[in-house]
PDB file of N, CA and C in Angstrom:
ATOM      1  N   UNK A   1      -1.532 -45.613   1.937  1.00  0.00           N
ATOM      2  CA  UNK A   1      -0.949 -45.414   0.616  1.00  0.00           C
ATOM      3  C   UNK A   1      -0.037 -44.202   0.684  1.00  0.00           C
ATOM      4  N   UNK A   2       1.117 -44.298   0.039  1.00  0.00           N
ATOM      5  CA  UNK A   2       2.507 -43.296   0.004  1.00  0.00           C
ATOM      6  C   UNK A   2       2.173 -42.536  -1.578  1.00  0.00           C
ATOM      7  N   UNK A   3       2.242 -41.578  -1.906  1.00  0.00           N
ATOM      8  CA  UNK A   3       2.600 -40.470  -2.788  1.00  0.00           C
ATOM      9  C   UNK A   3       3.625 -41.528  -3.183  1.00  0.00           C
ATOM     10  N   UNK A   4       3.660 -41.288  -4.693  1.00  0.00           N
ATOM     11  CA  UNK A   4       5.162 -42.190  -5.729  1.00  0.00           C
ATOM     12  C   UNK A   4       5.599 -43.427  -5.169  1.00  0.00           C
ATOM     13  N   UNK A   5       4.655 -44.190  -4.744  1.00  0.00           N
ATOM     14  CA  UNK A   5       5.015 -45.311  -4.328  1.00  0.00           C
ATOM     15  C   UNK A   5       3.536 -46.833  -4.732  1.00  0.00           C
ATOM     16  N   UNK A   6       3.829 -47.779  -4.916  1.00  0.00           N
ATOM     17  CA  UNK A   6       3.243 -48.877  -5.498  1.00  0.00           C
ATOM     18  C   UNK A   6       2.611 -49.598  -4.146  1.00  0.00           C
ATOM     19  N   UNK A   7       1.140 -49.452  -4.157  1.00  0.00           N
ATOM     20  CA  UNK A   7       0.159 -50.089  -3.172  1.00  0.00           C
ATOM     21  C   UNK A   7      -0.916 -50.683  -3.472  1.00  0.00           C
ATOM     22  N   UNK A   8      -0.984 -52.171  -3.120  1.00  0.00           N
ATOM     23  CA  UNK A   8      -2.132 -52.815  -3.757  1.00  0.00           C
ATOM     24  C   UNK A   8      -3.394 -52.317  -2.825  1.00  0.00           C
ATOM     25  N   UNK A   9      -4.522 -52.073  -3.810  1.00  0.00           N
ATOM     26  CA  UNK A   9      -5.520 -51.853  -2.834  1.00  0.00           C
ATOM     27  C   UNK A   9      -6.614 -52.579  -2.795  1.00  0.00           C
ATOM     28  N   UNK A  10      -6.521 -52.226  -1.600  1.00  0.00           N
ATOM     29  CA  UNK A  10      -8.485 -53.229  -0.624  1.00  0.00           C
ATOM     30  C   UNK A  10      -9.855 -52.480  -2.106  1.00  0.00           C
ATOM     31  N   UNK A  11     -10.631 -53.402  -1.754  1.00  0.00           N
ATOM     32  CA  UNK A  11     -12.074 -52.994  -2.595  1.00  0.00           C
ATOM     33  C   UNK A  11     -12.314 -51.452  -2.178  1.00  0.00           C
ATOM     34  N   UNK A  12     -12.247 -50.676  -1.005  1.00  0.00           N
ATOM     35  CA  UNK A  12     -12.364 -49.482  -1.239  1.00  0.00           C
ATOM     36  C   UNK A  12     -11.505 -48.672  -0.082  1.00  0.00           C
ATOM     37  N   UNK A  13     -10.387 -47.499  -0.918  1.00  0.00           N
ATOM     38  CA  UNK A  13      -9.685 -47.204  -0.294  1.00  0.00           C
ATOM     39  C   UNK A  13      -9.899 -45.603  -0.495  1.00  0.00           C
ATOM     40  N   UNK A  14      -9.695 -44.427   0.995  1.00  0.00           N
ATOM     41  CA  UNK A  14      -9.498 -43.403   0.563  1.00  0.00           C
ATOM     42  C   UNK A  14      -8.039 -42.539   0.442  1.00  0.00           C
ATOM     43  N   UNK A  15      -7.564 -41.677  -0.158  1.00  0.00           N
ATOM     44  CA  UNK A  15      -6.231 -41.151  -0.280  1.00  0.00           C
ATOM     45  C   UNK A  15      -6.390 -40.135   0.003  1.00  0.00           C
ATOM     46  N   UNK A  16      -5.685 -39.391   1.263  1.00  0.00           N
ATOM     47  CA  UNK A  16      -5.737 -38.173   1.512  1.00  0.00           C
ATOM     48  C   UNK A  16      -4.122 -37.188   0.726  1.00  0.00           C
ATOM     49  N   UNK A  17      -4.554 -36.013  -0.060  1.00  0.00           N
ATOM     50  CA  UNK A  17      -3.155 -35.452  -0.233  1.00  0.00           C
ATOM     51  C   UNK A  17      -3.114 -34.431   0.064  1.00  0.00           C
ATOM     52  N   UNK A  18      -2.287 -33.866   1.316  1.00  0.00           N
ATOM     53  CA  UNK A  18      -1.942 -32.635   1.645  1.00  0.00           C
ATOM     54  C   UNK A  18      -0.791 -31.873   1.313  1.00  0.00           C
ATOM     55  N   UNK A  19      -1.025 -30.225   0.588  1.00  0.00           N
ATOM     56  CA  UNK A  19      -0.249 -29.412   0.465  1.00  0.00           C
ATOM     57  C   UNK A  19      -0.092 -28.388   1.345  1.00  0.00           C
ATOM     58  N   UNK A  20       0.954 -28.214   2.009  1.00  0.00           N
ATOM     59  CA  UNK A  20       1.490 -26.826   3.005  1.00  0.00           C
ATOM     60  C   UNK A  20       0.816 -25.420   2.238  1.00  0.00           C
ATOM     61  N   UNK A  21       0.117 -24.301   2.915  1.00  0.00           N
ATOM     62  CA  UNK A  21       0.611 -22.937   1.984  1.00  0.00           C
ATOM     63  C   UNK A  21       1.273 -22.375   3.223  1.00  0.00           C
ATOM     64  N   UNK A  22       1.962 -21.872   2.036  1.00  0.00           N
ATOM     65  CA  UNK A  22       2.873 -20.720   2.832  1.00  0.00           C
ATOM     66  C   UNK A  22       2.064 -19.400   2.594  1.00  0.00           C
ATOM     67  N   UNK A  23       2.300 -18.817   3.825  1.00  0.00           N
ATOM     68  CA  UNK A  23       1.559 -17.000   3.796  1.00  0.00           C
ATOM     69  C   UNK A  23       2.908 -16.238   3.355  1.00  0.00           C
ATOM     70  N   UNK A  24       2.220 -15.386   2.251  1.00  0.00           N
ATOM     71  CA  UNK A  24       2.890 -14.580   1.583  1.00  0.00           C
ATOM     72  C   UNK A  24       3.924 -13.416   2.626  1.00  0.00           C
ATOM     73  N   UNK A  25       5.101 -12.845   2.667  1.00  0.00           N
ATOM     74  CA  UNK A  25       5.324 -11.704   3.557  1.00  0.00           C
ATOM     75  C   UNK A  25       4.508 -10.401   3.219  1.00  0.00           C
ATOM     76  N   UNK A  26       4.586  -9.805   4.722  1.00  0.00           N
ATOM     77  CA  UNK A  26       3.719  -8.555   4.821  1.00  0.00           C
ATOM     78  C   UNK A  26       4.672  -7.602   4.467  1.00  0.00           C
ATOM     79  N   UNK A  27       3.790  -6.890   3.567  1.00  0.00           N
ATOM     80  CA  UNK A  27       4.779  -5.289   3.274  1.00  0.00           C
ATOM     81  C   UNK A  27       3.259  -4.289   3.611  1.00  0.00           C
ATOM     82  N   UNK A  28       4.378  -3.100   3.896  1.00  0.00           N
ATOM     83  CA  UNK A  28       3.220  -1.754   3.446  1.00  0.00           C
ATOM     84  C   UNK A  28       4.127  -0.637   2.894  1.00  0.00           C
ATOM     85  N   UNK A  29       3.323   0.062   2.542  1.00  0.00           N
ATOM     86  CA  UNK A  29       3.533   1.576   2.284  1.00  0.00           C
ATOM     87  C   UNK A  29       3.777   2.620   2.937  1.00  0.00           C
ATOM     88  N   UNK A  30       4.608   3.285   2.846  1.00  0.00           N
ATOM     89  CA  UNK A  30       4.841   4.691   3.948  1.00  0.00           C
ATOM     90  C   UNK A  30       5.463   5.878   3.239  1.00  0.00           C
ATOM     91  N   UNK A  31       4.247   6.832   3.103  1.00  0.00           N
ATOM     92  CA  UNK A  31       4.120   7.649   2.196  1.00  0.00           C
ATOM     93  C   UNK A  31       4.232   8.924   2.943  1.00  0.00           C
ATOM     94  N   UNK A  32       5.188   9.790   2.635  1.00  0.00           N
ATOM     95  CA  UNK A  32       5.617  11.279   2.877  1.00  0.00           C
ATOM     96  C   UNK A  32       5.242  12.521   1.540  1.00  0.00           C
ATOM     97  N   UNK A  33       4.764  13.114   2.497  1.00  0.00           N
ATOM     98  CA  UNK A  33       4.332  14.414   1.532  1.00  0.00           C
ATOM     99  C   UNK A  33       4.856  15.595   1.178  1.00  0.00           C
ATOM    100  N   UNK A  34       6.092  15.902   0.575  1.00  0.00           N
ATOM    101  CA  UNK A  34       6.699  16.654   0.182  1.00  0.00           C
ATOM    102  C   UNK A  34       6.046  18.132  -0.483  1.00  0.00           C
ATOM    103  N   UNK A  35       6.685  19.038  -0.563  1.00  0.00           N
ATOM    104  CA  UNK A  35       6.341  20.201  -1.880  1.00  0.00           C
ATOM    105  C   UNK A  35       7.600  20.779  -2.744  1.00  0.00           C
ATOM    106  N   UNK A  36       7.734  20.906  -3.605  1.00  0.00           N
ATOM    107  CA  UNK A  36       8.751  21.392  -4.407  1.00  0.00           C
ATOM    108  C   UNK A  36       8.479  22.863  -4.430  1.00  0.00           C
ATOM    109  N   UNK A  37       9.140  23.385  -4.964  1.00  0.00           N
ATOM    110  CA  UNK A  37       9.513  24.938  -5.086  1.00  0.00           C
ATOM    111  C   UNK A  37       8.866  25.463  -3.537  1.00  0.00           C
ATOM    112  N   UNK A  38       8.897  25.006  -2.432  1.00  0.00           N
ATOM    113  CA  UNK A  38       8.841  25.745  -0.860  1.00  0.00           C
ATOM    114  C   UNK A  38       9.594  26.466  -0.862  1.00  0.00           C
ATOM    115  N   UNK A  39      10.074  27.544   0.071  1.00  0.00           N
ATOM    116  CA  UNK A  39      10.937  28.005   0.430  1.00  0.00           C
ATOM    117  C   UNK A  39      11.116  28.048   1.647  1.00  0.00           C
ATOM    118  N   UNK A  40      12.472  28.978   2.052  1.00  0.00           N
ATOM    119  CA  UNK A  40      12.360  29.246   3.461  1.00  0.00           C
ATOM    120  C   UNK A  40      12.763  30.957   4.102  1.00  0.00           C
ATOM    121  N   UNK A  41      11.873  31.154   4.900  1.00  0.00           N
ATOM    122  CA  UNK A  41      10.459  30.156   5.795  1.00  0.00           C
ATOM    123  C   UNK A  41       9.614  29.787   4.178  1.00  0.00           C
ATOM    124  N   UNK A  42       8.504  28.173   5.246  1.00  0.00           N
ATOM    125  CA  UNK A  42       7.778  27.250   4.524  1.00  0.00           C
ATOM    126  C   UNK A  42       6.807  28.608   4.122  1.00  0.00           C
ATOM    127  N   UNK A  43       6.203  28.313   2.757  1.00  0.00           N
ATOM    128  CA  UNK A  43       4.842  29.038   2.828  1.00  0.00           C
ATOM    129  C   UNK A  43       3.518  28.371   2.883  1.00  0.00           C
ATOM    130  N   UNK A  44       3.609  26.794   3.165  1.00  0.00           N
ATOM    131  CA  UNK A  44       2.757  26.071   4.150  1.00  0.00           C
ATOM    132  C   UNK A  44       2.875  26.451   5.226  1.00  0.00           C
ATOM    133  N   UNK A  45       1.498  27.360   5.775  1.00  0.00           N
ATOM    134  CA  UNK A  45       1.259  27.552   7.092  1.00  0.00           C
ATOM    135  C   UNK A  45       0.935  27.248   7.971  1.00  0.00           C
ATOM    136  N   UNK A  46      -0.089  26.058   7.364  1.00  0.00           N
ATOM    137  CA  UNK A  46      -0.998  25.172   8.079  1.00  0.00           C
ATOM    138  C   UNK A  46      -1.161  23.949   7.325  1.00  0.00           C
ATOM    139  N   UNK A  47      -0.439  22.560   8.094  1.00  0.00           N
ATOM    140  CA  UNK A  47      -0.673  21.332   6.613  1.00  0.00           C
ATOM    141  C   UNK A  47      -1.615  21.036   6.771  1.00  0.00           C
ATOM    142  N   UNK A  48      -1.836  20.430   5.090  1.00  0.00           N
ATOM    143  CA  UNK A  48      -3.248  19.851   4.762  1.00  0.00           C
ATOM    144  C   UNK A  48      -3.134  18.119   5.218  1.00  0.00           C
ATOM    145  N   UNK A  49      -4.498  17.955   5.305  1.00  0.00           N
ATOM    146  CA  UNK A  49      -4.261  16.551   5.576  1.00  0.00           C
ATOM    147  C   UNK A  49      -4.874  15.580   3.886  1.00  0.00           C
ATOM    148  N   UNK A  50      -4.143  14.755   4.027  1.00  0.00           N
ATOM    149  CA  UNK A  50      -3.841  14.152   2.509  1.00  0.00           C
ATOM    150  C   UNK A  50      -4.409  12.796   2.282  1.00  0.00           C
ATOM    151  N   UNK A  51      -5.224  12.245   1.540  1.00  0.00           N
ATOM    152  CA  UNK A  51      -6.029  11.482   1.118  1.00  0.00           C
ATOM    153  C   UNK A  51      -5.049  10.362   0.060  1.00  0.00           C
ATOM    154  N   UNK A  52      -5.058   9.157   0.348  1.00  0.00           N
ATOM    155  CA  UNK A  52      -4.002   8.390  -0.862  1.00  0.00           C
ATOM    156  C   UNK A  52      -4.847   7.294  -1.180  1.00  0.00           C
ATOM    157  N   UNK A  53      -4.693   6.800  -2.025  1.00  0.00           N
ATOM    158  CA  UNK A  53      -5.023   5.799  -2.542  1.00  0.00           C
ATOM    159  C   UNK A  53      -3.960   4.871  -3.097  1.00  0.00           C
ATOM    160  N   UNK A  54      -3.733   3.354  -2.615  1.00  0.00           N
ATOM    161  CA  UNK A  54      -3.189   2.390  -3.672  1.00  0.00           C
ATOM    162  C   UNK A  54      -3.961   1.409  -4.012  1.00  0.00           C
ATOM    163  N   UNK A  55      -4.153   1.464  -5.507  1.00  0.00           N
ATOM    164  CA  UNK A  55      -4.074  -0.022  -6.601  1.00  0.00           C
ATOM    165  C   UNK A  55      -3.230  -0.738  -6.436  1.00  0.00           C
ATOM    166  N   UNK A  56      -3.609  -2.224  -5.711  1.00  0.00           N
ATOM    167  CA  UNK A  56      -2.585  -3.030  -5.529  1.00  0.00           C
ATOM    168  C   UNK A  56      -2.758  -4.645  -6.394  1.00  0.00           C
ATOM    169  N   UNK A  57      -1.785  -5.484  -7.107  1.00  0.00           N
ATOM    170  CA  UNK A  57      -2.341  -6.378  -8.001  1.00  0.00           C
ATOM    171  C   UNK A  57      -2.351  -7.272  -7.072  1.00  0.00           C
ATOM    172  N   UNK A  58      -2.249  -7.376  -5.437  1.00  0.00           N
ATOM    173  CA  UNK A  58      -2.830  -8.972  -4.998  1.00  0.00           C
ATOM    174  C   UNK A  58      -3.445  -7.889  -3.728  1.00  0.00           C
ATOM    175  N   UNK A  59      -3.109  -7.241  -3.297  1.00  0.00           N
ATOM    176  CA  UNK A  59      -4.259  -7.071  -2.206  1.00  0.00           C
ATOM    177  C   UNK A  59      -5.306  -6.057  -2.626  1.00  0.00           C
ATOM    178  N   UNK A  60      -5.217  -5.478  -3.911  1.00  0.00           N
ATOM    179  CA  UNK A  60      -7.267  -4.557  -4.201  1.00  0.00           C
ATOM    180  C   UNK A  60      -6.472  -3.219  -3.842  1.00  0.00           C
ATOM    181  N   UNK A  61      -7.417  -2.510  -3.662  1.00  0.00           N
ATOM    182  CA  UNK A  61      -7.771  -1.180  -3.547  1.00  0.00           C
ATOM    183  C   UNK A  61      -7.664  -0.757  -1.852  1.00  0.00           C
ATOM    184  N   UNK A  62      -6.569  -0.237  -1.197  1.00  0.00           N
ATOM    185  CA  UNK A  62      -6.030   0.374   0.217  1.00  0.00           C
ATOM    186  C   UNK A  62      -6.275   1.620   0.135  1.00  0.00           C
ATOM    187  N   UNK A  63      -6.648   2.542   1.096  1.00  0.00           N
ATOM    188  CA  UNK A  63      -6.542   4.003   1.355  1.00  0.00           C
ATOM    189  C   UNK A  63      -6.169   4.264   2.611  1.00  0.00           C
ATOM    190  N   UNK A  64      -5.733   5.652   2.588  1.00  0.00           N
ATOM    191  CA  UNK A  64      -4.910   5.994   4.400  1.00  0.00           C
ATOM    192  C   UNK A  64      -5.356   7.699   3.818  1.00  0.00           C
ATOM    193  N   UNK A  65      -5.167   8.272   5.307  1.00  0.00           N
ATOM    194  CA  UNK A  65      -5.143   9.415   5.152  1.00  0.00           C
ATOM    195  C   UNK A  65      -4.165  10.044   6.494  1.00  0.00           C
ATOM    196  N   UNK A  66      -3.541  11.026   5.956  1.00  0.00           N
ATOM    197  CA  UNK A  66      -2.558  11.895   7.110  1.00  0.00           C
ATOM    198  C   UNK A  66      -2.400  13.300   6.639  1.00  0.00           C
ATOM    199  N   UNK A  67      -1.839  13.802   8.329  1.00  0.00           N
ATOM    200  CA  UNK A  67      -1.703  15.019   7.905  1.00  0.00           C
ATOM    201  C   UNK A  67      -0.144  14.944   7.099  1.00  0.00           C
ATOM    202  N   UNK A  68       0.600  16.322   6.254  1.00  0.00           N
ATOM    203  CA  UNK A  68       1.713  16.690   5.726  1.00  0.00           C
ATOM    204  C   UNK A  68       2.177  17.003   6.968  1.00  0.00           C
ATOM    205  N   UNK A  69       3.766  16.173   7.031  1.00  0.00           N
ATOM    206  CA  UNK A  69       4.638  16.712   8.089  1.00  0.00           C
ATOM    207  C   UNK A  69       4.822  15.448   8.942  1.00  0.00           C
ATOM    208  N   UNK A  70       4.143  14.180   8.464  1.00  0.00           N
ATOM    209  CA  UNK A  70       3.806  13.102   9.184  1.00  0.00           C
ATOM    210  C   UNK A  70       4.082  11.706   8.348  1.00  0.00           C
ATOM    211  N   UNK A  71       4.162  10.955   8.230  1.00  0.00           N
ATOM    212  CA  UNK A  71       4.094   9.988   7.667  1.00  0.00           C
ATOM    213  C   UNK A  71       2.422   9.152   7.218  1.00  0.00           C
ATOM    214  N   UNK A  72       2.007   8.696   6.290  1.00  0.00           N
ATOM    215  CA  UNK A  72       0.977   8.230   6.250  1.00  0.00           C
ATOM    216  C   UNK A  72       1.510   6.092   5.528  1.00  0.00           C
ATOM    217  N   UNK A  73       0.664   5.584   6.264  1.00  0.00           N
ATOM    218  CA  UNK A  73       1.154   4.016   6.241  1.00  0.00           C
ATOM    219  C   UNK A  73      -0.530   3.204   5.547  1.00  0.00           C
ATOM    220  N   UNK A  74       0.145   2.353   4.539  1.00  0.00           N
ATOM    221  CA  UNK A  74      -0.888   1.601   4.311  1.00  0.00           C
ATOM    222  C   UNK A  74      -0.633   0.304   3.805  1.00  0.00           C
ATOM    223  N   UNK A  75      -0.937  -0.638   4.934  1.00  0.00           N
ATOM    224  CA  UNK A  75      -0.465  -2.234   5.569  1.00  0.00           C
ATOM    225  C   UNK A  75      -1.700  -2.531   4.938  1.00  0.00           C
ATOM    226  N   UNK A  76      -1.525  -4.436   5.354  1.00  0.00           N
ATOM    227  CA  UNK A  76      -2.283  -5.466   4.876  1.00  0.00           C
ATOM    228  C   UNK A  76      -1.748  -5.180   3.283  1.00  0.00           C
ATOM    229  N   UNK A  77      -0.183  -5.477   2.796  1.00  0.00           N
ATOM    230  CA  UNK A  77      -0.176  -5.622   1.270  1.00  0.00           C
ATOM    231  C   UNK A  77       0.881  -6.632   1.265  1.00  0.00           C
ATOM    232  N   UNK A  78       1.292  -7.218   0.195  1.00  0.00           N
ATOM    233  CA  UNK A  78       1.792  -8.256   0.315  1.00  0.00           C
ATOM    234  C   UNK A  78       3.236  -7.977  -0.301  1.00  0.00           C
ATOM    235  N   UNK A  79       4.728  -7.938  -0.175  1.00  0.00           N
ATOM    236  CA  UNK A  79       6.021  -7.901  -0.330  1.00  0.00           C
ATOM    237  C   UNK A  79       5.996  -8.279  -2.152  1.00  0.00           C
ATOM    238  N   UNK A  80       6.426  -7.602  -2.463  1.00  0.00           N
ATOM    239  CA  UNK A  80       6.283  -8.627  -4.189  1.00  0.00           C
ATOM    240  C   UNK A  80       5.724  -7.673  -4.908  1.00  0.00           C
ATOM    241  N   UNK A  81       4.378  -7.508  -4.670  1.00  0.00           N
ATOM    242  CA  UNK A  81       3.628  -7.194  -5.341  1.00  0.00           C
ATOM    243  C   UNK A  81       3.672  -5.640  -6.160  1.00  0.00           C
ATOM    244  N   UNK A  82       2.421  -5.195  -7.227  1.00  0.00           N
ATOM    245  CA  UNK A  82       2.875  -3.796  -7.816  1.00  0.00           C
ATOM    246  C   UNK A  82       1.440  -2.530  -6.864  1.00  0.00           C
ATOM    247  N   UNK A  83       2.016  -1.617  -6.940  1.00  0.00           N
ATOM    248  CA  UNK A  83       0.418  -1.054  -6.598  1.00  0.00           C
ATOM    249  C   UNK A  83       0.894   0.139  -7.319  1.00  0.00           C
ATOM    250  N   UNK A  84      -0.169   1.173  -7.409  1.00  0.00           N
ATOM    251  CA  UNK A  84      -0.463   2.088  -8.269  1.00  0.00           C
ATOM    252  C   UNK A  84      -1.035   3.467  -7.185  1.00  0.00           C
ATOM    253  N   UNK A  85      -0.220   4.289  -6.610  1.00  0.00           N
ATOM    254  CA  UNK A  85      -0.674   5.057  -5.745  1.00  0.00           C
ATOM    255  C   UNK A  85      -0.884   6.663  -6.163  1.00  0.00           C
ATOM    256  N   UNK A  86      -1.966   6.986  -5.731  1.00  0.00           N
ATOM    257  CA  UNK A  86      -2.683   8.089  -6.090  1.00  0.00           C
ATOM    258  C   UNK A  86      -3.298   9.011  -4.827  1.00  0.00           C
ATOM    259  N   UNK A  87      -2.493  10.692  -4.980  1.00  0.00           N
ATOM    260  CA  UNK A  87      -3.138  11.088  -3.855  1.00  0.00           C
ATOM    261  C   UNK A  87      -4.680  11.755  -4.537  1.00  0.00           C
ATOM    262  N   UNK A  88      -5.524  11.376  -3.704  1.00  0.00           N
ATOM    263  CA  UNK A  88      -7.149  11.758  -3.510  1.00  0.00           C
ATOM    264  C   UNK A  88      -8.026  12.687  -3.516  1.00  0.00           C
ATOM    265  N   UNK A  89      -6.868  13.560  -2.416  1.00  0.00           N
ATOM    266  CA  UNK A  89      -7.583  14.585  -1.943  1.00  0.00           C
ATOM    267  C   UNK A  89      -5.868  15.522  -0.652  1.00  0.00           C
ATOM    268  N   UNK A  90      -6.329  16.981  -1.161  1.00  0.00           N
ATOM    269  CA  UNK A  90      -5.749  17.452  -0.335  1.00  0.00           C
ATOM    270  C   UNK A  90      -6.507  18.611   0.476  1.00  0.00           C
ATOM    271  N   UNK A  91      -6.875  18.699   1.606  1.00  0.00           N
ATOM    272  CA  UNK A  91      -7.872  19.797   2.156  1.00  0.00           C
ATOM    273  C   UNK A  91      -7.162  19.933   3.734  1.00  0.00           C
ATOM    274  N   UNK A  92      -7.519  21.473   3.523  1.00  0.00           N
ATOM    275  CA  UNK A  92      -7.456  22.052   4.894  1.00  0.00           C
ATOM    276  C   UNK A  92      -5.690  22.857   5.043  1.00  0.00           C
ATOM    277  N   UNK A  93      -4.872  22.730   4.079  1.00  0.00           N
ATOM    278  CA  UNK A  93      -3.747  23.494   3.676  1.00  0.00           C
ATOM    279  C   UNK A  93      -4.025  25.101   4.084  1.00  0.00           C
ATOM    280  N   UNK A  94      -2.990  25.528   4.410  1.00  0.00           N
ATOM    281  CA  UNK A  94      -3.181  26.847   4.055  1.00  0.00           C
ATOM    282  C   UNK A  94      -1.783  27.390   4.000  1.00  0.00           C
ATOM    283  N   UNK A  95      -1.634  27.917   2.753  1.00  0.00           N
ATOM    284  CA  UNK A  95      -0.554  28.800   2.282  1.00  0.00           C
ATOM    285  C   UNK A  95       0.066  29.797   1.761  1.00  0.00           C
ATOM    286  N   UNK A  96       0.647  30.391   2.703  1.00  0.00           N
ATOM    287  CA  UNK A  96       1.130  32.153   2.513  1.00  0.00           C
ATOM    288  C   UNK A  96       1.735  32.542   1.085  1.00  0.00           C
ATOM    289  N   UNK A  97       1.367  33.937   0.649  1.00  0.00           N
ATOM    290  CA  UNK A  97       2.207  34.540  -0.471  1.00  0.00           C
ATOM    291  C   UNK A  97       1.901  34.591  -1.604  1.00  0.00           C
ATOM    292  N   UNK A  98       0.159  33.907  -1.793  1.00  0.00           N
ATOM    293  CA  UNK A  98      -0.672  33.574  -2.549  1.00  0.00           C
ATOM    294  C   UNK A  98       0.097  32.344  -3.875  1.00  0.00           C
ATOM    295  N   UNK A  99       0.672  31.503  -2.958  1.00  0.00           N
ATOM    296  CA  UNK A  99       0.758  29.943  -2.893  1.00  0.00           C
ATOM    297  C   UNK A  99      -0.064  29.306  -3.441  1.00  0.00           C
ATOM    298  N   UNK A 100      -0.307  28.457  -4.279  1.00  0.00           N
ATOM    299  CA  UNK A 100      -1.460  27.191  -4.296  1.00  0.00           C
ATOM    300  C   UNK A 100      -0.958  25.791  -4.863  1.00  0.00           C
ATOM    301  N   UNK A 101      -1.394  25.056  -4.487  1.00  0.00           N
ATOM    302  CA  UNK A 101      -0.925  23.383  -4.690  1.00  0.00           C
ATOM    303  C   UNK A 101      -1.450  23.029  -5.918  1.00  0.00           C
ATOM    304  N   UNK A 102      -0.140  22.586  -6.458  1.00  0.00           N
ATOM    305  CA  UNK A 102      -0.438  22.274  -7.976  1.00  0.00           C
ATOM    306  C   UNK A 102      -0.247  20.849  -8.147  1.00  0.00           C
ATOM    307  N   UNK A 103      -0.409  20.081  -9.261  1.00  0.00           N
ATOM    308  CA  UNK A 103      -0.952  18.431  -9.475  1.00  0.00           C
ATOM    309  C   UNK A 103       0.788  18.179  -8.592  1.00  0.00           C
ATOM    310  N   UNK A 104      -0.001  16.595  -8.658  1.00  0.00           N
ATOM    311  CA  UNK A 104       0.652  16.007  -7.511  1.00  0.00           C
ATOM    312  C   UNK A 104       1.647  14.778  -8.404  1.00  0.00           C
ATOM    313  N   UNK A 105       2.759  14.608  -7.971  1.00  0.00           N
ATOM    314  CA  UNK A 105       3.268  13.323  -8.785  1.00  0.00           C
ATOM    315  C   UNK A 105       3.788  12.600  -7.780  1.00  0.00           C
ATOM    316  N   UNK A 106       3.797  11.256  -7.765  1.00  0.00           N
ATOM    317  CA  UNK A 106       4.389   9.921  -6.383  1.00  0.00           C
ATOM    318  C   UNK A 106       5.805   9.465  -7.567  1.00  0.00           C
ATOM    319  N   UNK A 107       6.652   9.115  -6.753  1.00  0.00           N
ATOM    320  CA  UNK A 107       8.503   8.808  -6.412  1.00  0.00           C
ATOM    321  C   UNK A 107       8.330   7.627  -5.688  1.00  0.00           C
ATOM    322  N   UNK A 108       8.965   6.485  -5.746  1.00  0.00           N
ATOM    323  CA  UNK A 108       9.369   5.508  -5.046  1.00  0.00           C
ATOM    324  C   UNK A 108      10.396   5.372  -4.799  1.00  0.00           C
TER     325      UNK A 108
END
């Protein structure tokens, strides 16, 4: 038996119907850690290493962690989609001139 097409049938017949999926494309994230008002020389002396989080609406909840000065990447997400990224945690910084790291805001 053909899909959209007219077939008389026997007393018992089965119909198989197959649909293709297509796999979604792979994207990720690649997240750099900036500071505003630095100067120069940096008064990051020592980078912290940085904790992220993304809310993503088809692949869930991703985390990565890196040091500042580096890139931090977080794969398995799908091209399309929205996520919601949040850094976590920042520890192990240290900065001259009595410096301190103030709230954090993400840029796309």
């Amino acid at each position: 038996i053909s899909l959209n097409s007219s077939t008389a049938i026997s007393a018992s017949q089965a119909v198989t119907i197959t649909n293709p999926l297509t796999a979604p494309n792979a994207a990720q994230l690649n997240i750099t850690k900036l500071y505003s008002g630095d100067t120069v020389p940096s008064k990051v002396t020592t980078q912290p290493t940085i904790g992220v989080q993304a809310v993503c609406s088809i692949s869930g909840t991703k985390t990565t962690s890196f040091t500042a000065g580096t890139t931090g990447t977080i794969t398995g997400l799908v091209q399309g989609e929205t996520c919601t990224v949040t850094e976590t945690a920042i520890t192990g910084g240290v900065l001259a001139g009595g410096y301190t790291f103030g709230a954090t805001s993400a840029a796309v």
